[in-house]
C-alpha atoms as a PDB file:
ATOM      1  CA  UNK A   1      -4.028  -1.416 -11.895  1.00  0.00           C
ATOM      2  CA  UNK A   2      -6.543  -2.608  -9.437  1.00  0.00           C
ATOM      3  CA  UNK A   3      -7.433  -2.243  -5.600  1.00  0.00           C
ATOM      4  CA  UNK A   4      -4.878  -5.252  -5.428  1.00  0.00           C
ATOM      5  CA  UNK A   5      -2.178  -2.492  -6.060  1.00  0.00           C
ATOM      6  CA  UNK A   6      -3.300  -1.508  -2.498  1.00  0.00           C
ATOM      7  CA  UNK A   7      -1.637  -3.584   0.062  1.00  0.00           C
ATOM      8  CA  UNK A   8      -0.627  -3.471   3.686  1.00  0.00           C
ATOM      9  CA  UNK A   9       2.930  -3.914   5.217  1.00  0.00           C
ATOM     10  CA  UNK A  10       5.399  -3.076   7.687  1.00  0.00           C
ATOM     11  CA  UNK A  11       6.496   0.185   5.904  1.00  0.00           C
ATOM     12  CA  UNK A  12       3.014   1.756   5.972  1.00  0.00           C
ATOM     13  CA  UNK A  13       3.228   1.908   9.909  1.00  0.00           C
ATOM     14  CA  UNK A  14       6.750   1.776  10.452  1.00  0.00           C
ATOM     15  CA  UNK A  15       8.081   5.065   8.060  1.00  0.00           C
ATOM     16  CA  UNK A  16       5.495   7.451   9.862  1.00  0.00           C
ATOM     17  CA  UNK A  17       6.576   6.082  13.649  1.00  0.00           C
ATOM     18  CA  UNK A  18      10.790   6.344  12.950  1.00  0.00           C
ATOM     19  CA  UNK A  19      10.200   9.310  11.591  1.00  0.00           C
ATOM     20  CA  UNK A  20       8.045  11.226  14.021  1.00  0.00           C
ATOM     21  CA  UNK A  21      10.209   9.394  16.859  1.00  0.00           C
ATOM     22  CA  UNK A  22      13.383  11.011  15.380  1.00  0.00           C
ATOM     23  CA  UNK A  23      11.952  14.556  15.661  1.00  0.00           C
ATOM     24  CA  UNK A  24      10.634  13.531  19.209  1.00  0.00           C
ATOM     25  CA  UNK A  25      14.734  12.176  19.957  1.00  0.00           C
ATOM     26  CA  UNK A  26      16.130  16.017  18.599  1.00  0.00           C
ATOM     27  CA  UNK A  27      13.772  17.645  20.368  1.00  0.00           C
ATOM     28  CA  UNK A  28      14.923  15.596  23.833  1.00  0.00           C
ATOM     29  CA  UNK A  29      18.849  16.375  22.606  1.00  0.00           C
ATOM     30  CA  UNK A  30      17.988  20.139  22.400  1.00  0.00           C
ATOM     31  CA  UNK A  31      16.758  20.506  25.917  1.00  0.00           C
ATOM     32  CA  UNK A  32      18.099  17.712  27.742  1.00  0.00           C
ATOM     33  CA  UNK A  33      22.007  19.001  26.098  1.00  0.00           C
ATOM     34  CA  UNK A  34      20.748  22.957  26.155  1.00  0.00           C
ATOM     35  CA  UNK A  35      21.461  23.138  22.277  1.00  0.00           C
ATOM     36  CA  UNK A  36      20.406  26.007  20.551  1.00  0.00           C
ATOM     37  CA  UNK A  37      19.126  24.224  17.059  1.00  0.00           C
ATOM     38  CA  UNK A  38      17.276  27.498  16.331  1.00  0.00           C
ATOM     39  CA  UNK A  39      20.231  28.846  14.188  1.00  0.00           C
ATOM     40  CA  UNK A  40      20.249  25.467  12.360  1.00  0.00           C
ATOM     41  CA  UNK A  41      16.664  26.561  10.749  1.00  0.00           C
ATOM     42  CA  UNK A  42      15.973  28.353   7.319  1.00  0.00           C
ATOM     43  CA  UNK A  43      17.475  31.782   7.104  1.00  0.00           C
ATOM     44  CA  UNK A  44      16.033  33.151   4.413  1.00  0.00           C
ATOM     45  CA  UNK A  45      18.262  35.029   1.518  1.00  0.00           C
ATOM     46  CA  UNK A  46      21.440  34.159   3.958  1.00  0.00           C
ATOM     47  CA  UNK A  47      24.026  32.029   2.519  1.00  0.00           C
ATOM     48  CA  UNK A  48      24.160  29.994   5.638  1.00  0.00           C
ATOM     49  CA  UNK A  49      20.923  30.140   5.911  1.00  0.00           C
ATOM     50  CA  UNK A  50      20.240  27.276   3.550  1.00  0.00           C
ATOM     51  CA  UNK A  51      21.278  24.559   5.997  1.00  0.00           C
ATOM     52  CA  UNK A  52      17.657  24.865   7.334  1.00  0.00           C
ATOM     53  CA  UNK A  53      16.551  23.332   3.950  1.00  0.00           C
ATOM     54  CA  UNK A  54      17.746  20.163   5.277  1.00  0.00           C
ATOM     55  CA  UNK A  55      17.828  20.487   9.205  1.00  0.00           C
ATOM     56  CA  UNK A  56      14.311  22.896  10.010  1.00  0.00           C
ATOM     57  CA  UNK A  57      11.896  20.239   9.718  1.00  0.00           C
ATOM     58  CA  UNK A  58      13.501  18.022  12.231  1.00  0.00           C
ATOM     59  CA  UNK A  59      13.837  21.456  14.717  1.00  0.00           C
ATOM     60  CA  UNK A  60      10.981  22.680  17.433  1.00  0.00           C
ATOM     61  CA  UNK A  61      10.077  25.654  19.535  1.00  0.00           C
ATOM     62  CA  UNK A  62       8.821  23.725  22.160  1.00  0.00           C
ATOM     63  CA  UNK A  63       7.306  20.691  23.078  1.00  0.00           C
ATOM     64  CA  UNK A  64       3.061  21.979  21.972  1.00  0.00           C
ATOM     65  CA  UNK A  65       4.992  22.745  18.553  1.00  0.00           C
ATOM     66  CA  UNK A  66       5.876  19.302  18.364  1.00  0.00           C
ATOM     67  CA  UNK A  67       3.119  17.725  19.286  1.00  0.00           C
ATOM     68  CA  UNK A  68       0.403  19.454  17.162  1.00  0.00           C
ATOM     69  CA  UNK A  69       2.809  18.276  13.957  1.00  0.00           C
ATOM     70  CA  UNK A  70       2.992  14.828  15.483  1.00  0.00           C
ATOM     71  CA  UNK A  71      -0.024  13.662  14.758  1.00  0.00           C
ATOM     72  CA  UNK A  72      -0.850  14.986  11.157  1.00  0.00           C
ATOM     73  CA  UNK A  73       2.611  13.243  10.346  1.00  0.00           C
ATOM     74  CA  UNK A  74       1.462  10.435  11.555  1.00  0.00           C
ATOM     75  CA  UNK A  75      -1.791  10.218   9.702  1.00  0.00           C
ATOM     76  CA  UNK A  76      -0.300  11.672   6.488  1.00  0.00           C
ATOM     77  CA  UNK A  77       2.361   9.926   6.092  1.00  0.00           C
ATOM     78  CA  UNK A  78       0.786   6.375   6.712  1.00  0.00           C
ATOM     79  CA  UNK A  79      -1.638   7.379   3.906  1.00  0.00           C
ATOM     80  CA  UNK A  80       1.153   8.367   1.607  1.00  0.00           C
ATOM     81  CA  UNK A  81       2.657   4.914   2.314  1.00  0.00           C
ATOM     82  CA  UNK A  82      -0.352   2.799   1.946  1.00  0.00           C
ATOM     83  CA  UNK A  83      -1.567   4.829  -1.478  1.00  0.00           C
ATOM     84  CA  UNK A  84       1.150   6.067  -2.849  1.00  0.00           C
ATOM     85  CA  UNK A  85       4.081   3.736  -1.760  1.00  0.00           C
ATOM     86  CA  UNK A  86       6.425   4.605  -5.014  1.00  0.00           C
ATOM     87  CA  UNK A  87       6.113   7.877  -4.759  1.00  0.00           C
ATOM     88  CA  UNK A  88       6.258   8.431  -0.823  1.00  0.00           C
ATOM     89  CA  UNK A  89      10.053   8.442  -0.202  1.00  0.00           C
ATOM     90  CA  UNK A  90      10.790  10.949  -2.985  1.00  0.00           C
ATOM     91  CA  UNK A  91       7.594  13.069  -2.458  1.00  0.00           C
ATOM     92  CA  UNK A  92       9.358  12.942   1.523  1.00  0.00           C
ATOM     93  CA  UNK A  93      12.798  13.873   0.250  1.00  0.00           C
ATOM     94  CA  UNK A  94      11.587  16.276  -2.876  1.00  0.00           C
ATOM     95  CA  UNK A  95       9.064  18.063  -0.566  1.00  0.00           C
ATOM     96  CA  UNK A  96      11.157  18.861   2.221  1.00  0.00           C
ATOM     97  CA  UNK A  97      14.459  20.079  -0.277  1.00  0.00           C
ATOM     98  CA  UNK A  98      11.912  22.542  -2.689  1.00  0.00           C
ATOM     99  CA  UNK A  99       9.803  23.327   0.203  1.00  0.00           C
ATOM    100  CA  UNK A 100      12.782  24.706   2.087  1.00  0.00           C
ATOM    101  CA  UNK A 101      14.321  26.187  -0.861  1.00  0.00           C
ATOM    102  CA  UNK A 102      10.680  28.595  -1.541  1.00  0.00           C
ATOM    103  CA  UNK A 103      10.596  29.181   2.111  1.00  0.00           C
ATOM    104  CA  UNK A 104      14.111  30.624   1.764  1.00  0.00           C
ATOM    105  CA  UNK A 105      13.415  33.019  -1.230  1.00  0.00           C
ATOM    106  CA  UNK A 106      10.276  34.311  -0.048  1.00  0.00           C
ATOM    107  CA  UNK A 107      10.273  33.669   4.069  1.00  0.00           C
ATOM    108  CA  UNK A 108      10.649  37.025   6.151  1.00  0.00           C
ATOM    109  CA  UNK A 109      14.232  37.486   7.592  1.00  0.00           C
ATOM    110  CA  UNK A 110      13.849  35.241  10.605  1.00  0.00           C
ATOM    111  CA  UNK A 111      14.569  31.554  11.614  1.00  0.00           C
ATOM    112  CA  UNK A 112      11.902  29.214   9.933  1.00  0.00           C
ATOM    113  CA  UNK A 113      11.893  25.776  12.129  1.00  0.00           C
ATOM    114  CA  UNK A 114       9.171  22.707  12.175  1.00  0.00           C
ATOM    115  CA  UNK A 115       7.844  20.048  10.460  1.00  0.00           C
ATOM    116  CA  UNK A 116       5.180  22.131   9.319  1.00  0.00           C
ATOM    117  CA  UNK A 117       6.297  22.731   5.514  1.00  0.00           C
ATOM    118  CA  UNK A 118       6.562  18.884   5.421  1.00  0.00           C
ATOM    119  CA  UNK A 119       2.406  18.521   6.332  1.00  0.00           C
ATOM    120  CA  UNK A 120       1.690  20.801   3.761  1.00  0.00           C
ATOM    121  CA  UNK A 121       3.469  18.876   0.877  1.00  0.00           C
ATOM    122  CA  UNK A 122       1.616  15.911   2.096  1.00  0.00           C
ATOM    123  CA  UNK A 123      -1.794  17.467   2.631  1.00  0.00           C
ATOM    124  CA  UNK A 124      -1.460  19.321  -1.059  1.00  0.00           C
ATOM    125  CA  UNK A 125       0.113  16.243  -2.552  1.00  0.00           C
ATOM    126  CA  UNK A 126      -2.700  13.746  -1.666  1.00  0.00           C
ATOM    127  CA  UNK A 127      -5.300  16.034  -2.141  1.00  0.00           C
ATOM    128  CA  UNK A 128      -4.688  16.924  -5.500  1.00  0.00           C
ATOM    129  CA  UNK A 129      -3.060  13.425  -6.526  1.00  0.00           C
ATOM    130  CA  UNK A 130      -6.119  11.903  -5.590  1.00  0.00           C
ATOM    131  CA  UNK A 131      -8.394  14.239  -7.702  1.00  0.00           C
ATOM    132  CA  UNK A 132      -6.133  13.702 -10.736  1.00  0.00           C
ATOM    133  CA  UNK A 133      -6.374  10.357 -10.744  1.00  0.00           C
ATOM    134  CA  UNK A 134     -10.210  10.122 -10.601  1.00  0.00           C
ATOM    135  CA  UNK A 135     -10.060   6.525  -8.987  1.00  0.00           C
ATOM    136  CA  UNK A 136     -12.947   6.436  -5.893  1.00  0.00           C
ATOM    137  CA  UNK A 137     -10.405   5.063  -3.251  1.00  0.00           C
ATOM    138  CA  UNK A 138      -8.289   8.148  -4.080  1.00  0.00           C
ATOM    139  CA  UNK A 139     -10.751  10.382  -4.448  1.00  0.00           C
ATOM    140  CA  UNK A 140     -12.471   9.552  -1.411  1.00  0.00           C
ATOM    141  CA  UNK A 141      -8.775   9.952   0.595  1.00  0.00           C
ATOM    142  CA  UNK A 142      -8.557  13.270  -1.133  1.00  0.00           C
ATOM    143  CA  UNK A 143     -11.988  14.498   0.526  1.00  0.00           C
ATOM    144  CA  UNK A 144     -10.972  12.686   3.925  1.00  0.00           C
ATOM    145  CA  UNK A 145      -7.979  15.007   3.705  1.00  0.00           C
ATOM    146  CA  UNK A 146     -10.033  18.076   2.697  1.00  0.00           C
ATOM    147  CA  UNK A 147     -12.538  16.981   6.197  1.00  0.00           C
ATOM    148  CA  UNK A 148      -9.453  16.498   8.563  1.00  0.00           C
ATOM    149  CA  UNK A 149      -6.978  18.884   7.686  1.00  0.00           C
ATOM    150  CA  UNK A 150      -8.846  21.536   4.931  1.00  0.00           C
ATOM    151  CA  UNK A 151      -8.906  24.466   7.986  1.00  0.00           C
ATOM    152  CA  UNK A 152      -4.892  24.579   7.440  1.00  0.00           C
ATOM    153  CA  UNK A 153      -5.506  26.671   3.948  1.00  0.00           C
ATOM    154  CA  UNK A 154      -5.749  30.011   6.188  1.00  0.00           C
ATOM    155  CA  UNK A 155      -1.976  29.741   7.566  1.00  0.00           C
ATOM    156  CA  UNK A 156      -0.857  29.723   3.915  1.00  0.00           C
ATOM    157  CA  UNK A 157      -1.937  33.731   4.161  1.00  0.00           C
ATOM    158  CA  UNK A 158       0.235  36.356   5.847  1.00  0.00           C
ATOM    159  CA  UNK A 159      -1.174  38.017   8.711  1.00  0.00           C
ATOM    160  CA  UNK A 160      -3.274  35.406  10.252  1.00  0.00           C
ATOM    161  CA  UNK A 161      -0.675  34.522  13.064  1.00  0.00           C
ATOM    162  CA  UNK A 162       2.942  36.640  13.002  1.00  0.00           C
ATOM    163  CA  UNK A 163       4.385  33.541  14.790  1.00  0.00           C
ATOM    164  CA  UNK A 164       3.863  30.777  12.433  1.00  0.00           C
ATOM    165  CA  UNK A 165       5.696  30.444   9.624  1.00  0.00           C
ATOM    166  CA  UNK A 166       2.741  31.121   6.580  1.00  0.00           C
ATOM    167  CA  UNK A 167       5.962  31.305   4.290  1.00  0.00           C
ATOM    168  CA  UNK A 168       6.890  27.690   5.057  1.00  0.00           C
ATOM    169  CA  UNK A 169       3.201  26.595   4.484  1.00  0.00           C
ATOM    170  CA  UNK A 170       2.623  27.929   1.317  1.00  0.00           C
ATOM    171  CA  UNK A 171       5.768  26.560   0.025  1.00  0.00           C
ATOM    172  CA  UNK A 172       4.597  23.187   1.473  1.00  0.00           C
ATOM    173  CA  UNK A 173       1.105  23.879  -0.278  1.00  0.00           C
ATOM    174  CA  UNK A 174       3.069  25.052  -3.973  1.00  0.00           C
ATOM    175  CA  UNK A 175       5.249  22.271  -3.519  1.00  0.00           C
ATOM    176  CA  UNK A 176       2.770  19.637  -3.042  1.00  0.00           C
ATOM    177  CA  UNK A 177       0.895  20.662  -6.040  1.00  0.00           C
ATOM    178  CA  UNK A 178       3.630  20.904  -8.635  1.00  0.00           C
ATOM    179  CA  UNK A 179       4.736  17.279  -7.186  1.00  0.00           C
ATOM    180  CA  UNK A 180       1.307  15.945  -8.175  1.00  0.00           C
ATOM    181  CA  UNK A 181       1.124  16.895 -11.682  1.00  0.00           C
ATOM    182  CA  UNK A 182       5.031  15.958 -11.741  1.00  0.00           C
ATOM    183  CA  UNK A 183       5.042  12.124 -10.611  1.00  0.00           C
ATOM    184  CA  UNK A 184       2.654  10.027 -12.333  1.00  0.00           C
ATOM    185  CA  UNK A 185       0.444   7.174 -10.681  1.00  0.00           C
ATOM    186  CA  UNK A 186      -0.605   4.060 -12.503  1.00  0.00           C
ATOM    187  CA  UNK A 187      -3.737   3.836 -14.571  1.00  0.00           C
ATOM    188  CA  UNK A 188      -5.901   2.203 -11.737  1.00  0.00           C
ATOM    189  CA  UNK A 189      -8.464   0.385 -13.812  1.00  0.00           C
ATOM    190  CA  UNK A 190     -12.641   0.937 -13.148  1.00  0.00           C
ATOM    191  CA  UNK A 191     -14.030  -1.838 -10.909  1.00  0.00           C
ATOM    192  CA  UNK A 192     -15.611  -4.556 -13.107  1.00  0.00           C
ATOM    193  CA  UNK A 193     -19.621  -4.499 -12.086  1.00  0.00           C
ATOM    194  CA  UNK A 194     -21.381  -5.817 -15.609  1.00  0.00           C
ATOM    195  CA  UNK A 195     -20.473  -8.647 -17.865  1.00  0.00           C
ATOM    196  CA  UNK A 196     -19.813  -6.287 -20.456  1.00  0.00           C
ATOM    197  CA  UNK A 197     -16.983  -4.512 -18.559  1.00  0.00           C
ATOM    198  CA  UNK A 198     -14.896  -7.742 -18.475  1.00  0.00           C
ATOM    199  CA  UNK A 199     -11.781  -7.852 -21.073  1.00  0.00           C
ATOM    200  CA  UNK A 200     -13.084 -11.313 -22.266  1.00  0.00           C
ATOM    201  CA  UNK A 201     -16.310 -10.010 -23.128  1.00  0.00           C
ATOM    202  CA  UNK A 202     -18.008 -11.294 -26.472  1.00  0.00           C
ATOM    203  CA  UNK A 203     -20.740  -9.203 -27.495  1.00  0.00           C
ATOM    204  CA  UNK A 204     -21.567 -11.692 -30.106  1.00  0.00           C
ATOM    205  CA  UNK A 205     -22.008 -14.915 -27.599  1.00  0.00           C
ATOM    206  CA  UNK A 206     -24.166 -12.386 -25.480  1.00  0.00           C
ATOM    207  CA  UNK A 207     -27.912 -13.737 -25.119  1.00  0.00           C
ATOM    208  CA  UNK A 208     -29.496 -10.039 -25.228  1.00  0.00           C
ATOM    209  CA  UNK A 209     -26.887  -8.803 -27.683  1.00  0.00           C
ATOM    210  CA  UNK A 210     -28.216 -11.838 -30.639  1.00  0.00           C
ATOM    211  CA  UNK A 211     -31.515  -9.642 -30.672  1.00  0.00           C
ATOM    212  CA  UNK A 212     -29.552  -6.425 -32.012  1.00  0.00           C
ATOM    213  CA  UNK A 213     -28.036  -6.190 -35.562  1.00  0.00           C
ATOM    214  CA  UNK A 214     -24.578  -4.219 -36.323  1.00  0.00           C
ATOM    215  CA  UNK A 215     -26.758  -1.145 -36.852  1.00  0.00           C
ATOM    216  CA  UNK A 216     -27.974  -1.131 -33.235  1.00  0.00           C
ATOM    217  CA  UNK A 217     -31.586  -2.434 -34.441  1.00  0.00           C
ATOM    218  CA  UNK A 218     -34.001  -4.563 -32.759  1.00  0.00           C
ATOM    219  CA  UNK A 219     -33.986  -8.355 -34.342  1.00  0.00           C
ATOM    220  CA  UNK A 220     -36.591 -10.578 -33.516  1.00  0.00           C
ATOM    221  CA  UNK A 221     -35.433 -13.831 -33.463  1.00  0.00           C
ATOM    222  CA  UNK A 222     -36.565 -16.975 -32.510  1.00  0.00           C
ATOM    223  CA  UNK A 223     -36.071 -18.161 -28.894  1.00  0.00           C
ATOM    224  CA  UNK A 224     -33.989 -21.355 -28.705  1.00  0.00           C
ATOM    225  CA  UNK A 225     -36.212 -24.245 -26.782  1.00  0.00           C
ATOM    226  CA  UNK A 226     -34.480 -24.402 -23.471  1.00  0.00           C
ATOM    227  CA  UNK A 227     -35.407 -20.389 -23.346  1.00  0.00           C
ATOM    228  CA  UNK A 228     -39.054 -20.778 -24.390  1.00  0.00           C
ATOM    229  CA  UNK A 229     -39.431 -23.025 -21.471  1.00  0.00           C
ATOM    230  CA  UNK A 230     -38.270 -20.238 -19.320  1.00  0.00           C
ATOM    231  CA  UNK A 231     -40.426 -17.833 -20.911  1.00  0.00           C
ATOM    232  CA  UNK A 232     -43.607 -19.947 -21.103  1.00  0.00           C
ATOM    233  CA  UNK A 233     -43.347 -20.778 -16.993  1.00  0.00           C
ATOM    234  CA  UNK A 234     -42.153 -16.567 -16.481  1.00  0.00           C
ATOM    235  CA  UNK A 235     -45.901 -15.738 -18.399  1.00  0.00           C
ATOM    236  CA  UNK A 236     -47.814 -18.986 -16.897  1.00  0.00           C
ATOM    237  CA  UNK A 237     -46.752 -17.755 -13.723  1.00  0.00           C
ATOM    238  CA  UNK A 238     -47.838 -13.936 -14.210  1.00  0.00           C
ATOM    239  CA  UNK A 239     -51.415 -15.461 -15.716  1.00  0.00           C
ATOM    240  CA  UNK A 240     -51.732 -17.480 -12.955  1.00  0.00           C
ATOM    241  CA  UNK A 241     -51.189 -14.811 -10.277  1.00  0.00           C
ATOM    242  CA  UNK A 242     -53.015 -11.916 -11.930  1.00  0.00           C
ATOM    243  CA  UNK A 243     -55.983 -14.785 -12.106  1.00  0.00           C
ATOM    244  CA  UNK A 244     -55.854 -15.283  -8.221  1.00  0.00           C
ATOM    245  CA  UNK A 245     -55.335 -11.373  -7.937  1.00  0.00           C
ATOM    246  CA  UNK A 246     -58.963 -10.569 -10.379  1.00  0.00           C
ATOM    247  CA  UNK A 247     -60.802 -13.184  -8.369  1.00  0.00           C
ATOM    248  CA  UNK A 248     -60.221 -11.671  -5.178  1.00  0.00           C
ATOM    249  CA  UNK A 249     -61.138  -8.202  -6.353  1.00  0.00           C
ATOM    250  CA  UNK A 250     -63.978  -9.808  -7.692  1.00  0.00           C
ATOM    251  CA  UNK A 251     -64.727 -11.256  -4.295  1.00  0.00           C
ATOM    252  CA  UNK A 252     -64.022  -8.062  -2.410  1.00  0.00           C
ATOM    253  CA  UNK A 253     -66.739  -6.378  -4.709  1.00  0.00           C
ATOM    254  CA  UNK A 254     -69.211  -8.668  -4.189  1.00  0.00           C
ATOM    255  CA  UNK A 255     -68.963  -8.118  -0.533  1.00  0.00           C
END
C-alpha cells in the first residue's frame, strides 16, 4: 500500500460534522424541552446504569462542556477518516461500547456524561496506530497528535480535577490502545527514491553493478565505447579547468 491508499472524500468531512451536530441537537432538546438526560449517563456497578454505555457520550453538563469536546471531535475524527477509513466506524462504535463498559467497572458511584471517553479512544488510537505502523505520514500524525492534544494524559489520573470524569478518560486511553494492536492496517509500502528500490529492478542490467562479481568484489572491466566518450570529455574537462586554475595561481604569484 502506497500514499495512493490516502484519498479525500465526502466522508472525511461529513462523519465528524453529523456527528458533532447531533450532540449539539441533544444538547438543544435537553434545555430547550427541560430534560434531565443526566440519569441517562453511566452509573457505574448499577444495573441500569449501563444505558450510559450507549447514551453518555451524546449527554452534556452545559454548553462550555460541549464546546471544549467539539472541536477535538472534529479534528480527530476527520483524521481517523482520512487515515484510517476501514477502521474508523468500528474504532467509533468499539470505542464508545468498551470505553463505557471500563468506565462502569471502575468509575466512582456518580453519573459519567460527555463525549470525552470518545476523544480519548481517538487520541490513544492514532497515536499508537501510527507508531506501529512505522509509515512517515502516520508517524508524523501520531506526533501532531502528541503536539495538539498530549497535555490530556494528566486527566487520565485521579485527583487532578474531582469534576471530570478521569475514570472515563482512562478507559478512553486503555481502550484506544488495545484497539491498535487489535485491528490491523495494511502494509503501506516505503516510498521508492533509488533505482534499486523499484520491484523491476535488475541488478544484473545495472551499469555500476557489471563492475562487482557475485562475491561483492571490484571487477575491472572494460568501458563500452559510447561510455569512454563520456569519460574521456568528464577528464578533458577536469584537465582543462585545473590548467586555467594553475595558470592563474601562477599569475597571481608573479604579481
Amino acid at each position: 500500500m502506497n500514499d495512493n491508499h490516502f484519498k479525500f472524500s465526502t466522508a472525511v468531512i461529513g462523519l465528524p460534522v453529523f456527528f458533532v451536530l447531533f450532540l449539539w441537537i441533544v444538547y438543544w432538546v435537553q434545555i430547550r424541552f427541560d430534560f434531565d438526560f443526566y440519569q441517562n449517563g453511566i452509573y457505574p456497578r448499577d444495573f441500569s446504569g449501563l444505558q450510559g454505555v450507549l447514551f453518555s457520550p451524546f449527554i452534556h453538563e452545559n454548553l462550555n462542556h460541549l464546546y471544549n469536546n467539539s472541536i477535538p471531535l472534529l479534528v480527530l475524527l476527520a483524521a481517523l477518516q482520512f487515515f484510517y477509513s476501514k477502521q474508523s466506524f468500528a474504532v467509533i462504535a468499539c470505542g464508545i461500547l468498551f470505553s463505557g463498559l471500563i468506565t462502569w467497572i471502575i468509575g466512582r458511584e456518580n453519573y459519567h456524561i460527555g463525549a470525552s471517553g470518545l476523544i480519548y479512544v481517538l487520541v490513544s488510537f492514532i497515536f499508537f496506530k501510527g507508531i506501529q505502523t512505522l509509515y512517515y505520514r502516520l508517524v508524523a500524525l501520531s506526533f501532531a497528535v502528541v503536539l495538539l492534544y498530549g497535555g490530556m494524559i494528566w486527566y487520565v489520573f485521579p485527583d487532578v480535577d474531582q469534576n471530570i470524569s478521569w475514570e472515563g478518560h482512562l478507559a478512553g486511553f486503555i481502550t484506544g490502545f488495545v484497539m491498535s494492536l487489535f485491528y490491523k492496517t495494511p502494509e503501506y509500502a516505503k516510498p521508492i527514491v533509488y533505482d534499486w528500490q523499484k520491484p523491476d529492478f535488475d541488478p544484473n542490467e545495472d551499469a555500476f553493478m557489471k563492475h562487482f562479481d557475485e562475491n561483492g568484489n571490484f571487477v575491472n572491466t572494460e568501458i563500452p565505447e559510447e561510455d569512454s566518450e563520456i569519460v574521456s570529455s568528464y577528464f578533458n574537462s577536469n584537465i582543462s579547468v585545473n590548467y586555467i586554475i594553475t595558470n592563474l595561481k601562477s599569475k597571481d604569484e608573479s604579481l
